[in-house]
Protein backbone atom coordinates (compact mmCIF):
# COMPACT_ATOMS: atom_id res chain seq x y z
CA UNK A 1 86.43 111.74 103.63
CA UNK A 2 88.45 114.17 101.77
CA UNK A 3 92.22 115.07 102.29
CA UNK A 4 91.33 118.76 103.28
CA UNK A 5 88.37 117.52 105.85
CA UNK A 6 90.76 114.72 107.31
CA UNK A 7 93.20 118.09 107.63
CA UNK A 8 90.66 120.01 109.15
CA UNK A 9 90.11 117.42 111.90
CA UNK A 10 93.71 117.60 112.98
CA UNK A 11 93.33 121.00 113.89
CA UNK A 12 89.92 120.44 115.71
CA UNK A 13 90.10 120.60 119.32
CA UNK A 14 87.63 118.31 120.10
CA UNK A 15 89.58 115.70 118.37
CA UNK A 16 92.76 116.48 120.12
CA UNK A 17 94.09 112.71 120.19
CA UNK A 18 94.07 112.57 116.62
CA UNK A 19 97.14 114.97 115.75
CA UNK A 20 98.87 113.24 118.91
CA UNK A 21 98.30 109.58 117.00
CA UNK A 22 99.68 111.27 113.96
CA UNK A 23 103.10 112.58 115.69
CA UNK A 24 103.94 109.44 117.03
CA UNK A 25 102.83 107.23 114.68
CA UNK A 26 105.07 108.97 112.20
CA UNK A 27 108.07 108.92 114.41
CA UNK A 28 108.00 105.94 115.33
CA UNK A 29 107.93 105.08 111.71
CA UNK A 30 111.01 107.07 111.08
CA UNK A 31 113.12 105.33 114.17
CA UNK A 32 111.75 101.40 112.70
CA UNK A 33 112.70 102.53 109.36
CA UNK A 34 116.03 103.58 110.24
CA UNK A 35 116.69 100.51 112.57
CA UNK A 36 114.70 97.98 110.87
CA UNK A 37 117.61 98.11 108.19
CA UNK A 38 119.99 96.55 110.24
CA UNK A 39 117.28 94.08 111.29
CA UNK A 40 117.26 92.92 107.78
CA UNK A 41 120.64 93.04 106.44
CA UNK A 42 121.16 91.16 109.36
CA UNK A 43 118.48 88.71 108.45
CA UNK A 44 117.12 88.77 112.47
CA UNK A 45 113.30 89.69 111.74
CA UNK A 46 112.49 86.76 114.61
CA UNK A 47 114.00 89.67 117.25
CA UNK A 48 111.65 91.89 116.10
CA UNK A 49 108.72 89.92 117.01
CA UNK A 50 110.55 88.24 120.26
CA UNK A 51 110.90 91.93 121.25
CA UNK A 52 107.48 93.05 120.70
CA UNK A 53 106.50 90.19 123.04
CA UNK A 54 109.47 90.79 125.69
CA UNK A 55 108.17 94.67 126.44
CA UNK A 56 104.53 93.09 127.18
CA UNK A 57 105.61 92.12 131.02
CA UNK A 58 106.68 96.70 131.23
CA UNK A 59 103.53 97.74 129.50
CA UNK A 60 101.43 95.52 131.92
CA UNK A 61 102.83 96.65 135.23
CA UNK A 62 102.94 100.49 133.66
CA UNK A 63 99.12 99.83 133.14
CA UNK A 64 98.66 98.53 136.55
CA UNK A 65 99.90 101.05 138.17
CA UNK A 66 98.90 103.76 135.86
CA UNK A 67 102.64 104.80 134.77
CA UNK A 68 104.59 105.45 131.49
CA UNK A 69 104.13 102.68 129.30
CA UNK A 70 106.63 103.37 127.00
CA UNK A 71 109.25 103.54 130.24
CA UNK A 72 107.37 100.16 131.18
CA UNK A 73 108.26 98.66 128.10
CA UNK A 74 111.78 100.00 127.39
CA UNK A 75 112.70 98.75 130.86
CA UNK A 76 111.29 95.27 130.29
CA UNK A 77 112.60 94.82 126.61
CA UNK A 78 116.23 95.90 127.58
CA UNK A 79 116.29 93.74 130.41
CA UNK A 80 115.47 91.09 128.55
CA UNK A 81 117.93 91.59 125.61
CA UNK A 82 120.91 91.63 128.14
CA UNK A 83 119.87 88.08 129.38
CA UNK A 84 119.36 87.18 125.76
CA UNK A 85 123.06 88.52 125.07
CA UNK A 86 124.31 87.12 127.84
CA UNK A 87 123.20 83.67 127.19
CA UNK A 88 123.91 83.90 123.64
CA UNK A 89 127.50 83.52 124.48
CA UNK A 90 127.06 79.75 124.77
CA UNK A 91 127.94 78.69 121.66
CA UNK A 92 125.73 75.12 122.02
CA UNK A 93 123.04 77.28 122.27
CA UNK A 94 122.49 79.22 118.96
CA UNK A 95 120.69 82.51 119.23
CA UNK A 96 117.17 81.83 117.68
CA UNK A 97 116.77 79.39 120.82
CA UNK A 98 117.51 81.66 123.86
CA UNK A 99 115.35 84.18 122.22
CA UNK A 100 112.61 82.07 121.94
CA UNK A 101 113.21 80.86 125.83
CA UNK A 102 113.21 84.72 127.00
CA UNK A 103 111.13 86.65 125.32
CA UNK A 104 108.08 84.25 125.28
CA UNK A 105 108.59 83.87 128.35
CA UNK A 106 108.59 87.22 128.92
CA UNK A 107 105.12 87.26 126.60
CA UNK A 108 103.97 84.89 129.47
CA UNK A 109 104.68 86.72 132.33
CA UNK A 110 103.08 90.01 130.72
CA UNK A 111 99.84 88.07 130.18
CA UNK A 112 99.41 86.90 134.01
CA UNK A 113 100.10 90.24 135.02
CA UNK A 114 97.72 92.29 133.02
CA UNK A 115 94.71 89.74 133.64
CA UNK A 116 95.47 90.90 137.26
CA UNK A 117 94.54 94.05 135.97
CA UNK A 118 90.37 95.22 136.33
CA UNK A 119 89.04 95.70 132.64
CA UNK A 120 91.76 92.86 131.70
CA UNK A 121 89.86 92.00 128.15
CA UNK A 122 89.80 95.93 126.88
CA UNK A 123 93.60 96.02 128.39
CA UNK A 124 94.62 93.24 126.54
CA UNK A 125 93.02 94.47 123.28
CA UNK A 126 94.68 97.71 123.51
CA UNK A 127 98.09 96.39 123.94
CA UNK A 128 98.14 93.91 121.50
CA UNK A 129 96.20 95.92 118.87
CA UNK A 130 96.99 99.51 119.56
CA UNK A 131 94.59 102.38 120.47
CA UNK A 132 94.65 105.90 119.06
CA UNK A 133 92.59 107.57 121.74
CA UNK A 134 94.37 106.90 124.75
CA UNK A 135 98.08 108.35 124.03
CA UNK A 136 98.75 110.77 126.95
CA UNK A 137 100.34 114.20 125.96
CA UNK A 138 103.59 113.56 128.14
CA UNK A 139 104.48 110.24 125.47
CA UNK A 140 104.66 112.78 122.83
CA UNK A 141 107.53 113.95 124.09
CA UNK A 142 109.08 110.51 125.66
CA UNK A 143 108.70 108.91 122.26
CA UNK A 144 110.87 112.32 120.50
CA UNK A 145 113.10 112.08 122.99
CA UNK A 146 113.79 107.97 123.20
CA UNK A 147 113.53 108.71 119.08
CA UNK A 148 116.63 111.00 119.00
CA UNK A 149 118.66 108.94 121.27
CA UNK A 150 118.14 105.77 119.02
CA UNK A 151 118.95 107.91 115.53
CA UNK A 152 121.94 109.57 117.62
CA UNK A 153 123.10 105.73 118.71
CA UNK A 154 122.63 104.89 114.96
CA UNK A 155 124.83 107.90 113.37
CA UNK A 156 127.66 107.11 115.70
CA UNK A 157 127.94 103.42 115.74
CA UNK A 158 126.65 103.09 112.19
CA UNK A 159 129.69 101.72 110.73
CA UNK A 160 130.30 99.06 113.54
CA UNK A 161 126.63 98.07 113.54
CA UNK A 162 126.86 97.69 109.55
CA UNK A 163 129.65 94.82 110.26
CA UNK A 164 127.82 92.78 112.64
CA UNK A 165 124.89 92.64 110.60
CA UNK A 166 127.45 91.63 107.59
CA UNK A 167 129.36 89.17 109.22
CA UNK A 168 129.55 88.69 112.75
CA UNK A 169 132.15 85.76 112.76
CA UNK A 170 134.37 87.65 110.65
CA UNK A 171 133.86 91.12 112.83
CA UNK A 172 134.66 88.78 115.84
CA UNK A 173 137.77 87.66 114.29
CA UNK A 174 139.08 91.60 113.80
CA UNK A 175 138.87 92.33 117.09
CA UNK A 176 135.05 94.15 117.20
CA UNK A 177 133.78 93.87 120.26
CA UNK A 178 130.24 91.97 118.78
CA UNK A 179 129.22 91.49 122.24
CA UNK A 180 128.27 94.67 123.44
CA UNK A 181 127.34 95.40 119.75
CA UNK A 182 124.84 93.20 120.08
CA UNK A 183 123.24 94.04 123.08
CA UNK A 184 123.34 98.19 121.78
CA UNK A 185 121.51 96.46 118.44
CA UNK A 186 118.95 94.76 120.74
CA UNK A 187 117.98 97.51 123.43
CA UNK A 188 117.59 100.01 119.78
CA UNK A 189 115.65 97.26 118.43
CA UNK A 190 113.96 97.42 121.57
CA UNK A 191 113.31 101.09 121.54
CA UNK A 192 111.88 101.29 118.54
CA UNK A 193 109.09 98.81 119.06
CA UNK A 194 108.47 100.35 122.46
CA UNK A 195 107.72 103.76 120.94
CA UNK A 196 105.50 101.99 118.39
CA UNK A 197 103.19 99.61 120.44
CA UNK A 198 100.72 102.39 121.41
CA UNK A 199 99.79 103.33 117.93
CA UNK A 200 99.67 100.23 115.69
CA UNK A 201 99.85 97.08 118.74
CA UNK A 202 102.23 94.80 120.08
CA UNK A 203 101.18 92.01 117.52
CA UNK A 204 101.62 94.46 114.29
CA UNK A 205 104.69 96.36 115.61
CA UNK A 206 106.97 93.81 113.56
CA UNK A 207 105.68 94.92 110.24
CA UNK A 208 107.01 98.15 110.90
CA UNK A 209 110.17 97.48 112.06
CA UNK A 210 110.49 95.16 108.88
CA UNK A 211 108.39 96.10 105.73
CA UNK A 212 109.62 99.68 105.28
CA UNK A 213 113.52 98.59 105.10
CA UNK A 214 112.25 95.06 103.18
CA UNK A 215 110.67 97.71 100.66
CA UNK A 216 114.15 100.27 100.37
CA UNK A 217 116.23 96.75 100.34
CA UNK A 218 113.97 95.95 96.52
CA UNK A 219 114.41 99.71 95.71
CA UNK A 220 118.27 100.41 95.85
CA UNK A 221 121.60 98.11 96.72
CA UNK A 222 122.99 100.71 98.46
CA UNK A 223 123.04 101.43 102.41
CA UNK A 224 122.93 104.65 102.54
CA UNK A 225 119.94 105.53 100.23
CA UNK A 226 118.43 102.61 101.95
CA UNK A 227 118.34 103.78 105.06
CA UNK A 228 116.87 106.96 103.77
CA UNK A 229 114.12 104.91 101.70
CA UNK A 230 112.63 103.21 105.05
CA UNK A 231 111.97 105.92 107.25
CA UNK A 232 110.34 108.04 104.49
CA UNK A 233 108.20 104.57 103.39
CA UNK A 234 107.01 104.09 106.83
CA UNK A 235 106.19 107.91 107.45
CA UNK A 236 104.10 108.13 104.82
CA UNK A 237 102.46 105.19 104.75
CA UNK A 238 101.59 105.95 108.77
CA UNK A 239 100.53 108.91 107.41
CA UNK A 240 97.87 107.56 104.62
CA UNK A 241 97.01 104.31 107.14
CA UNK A 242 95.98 106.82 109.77
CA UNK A 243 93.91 108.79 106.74
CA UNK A 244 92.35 105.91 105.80
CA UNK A 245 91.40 104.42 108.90
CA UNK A 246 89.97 107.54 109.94
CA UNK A 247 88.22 107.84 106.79
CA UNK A 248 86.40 104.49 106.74
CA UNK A 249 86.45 103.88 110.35
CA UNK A 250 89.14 100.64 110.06
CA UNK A 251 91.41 99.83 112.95
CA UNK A 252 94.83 101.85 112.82
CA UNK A 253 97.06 99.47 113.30
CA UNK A 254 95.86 97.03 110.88
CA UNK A 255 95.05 99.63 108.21
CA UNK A 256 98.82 100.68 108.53
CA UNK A 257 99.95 97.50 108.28
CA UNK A 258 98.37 97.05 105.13
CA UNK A 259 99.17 99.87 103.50
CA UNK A 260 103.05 99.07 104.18
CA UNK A 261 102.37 95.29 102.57
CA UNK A 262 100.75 97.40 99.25
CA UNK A 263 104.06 99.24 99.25
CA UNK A 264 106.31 96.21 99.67
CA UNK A 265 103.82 94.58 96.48
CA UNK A 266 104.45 97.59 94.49
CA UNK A 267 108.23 97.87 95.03
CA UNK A 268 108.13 93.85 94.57
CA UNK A 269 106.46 93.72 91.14
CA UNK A 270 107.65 97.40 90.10
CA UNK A 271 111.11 98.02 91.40
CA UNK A 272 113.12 99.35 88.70
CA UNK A 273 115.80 96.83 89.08
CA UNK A 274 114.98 93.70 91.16
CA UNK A 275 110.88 94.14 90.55
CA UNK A 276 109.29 90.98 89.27
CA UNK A 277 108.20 92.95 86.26
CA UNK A 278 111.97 94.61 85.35
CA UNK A 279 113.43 90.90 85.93
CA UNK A 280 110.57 89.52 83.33
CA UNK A 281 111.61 92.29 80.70
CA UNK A 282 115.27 91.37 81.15
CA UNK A 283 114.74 88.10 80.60
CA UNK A 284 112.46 88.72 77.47
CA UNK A 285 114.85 90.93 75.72
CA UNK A 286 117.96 88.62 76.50
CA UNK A 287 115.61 85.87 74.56
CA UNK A 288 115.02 88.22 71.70
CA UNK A 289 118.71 88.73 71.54
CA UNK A 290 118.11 92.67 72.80
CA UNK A 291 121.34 94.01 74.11
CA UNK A 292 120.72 94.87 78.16
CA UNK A 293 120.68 98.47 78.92
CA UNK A 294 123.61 98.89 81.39
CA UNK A 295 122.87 98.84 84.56
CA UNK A 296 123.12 102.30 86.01
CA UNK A 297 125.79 103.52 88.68
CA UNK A 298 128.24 101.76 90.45
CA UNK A 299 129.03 100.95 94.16
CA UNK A 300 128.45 104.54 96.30
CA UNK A 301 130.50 105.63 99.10
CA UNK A 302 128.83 103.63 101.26
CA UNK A 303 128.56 101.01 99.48
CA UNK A 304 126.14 98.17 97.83
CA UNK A 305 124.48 96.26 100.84
């Protein structure tokens, strides 16, 4: 299938969940790419996946009883990242373990619900592997709206969230209240997957929470142009996942998911600076005796991450 024919069946009527898969599949890109960063300068990617489990008990009793699932799963996921934060506080506990205790068994309690559920094999399917035909119109609008608040979180507590993903101890010891930074990073974390689930699956929703901003991070050192880099890299690979899966009839979550990993390869093995290939050259010329080139720039305003 050609660009202009997949284009033409966004604007048929007949294929009216198409368009719908498009919208929210792209902003839901932009929101993981923004708060994915943070996930990874944080080094946290475990939440990402505890998360994606912890909203599976909401989605299950919003299928059950035929309601919103992306209210389902925001309420589940944030009531589960204030235990986890809670808990956390226990320092003989570190905070890989109480994740692992809550949101599995969060996981757990999503499963027994949903196999309450008639058609509980298709259900389960569609949860943990997304579906593009079943997106109601009123999520459009749910996901935009839950989108803006997370971005709107993000440009005012930006510089605060930046130092807990740095150095917690250290943000702890000035007087930054980590706690209830914490729990603001999970519940955004938590948003962001929720908004996501429906289009590429509870299972896959980690890869785009983590690959686009793993991709800027081997693109750029600093923050700023960073968090610019993921959004867009998740956008448009939704985009030409969604093309391609139409195209050659391939599951949309997966194909999405794969097309992020060919962008992480690329930026791995191509990045100007810290791609496998740039490193090789370096290391080649400083054999020969070549002077370096210089590297280019400096620290910005915001920063090298």
């Amino acid at each position: 299938m050609s660009p202009a024919e997949f284009l033409t069946d966004l604007f048929n009527p007949d294929l009216a969940f198409l368009p719908k898969a498009l919208l929210i599949a792209v902003m839901s890109s932009i929101v993981c790419g923004v708060v994915g960063c943070y996930v990874v300068l944080r080094g946290m990617a475990f939440i990402g996946d505890a998360v994606a489990h912890a909203v599976f008990p909401g989605l299950a009793v919003a299928f059950v009883l035929s309601g919103s699932l992306v209210i389902g799963g925001t309420v589940a996921g944030v009531l589960t990242a204030v235990l986890v934060a809670v808990f956390s506080q226990n320092r003989r506990l570190k905070e890989d373990s109480i994740i692992g205790v809550f949101f599995v068994a969060a996981f757990a309690l999503g499963i027994v619900i949903i196999s309450r559920a008639p058609g509980y094999a298709g259900s389960l399917q569609q949860f943990l592997f997304g579906s593009i035909t079943g997106i109601p119109d009123e999520d459009l609008f749910i996901v935009a709206g839950t989108g803006l608040v997370v971005l709107g979180v993000v440009l005012v507590l930006h510089k605060e969230l930046v130092t807990i993903s740095l150095d917690r101890e250290t943000a702890r010891a000035l007087g930054v209240p980590v706690f209830w930074l914490d729990l603001v990073l999970y519940v955004l974390v938590t948003l962001a997957v929720v908004i996501s689930v429906q289009t590429i699956g509870n299972i896959l929703v980690l890869a785009l929470l983590i690959t686009p901003a793993a991709t800027a991070r081997l693109l750029t050192d600093r923050l700023g142009v960073m968090m610019v880099l993921a959004p867009l890299i998740g956008a448009v690979s939704a985009l030409v996942g969604l093309y391609v899966s139409w195209s050659w009839d391939f599951p949309t979550g997966g194909t999405i998911v794969l097309v992020l990993t060919a962008a992480f390869l690329a930026a791995w093995f191509l990045a100007p600076r810290q791609g496998l290939l740039s490193k090789a050259l370096a290391t080649r010329r400083d054999a020969t005796g070549t002077p370096p080139v210089a590297a280019a720039g400096g620290q910005g305003v915001d920063g090298p991450v």
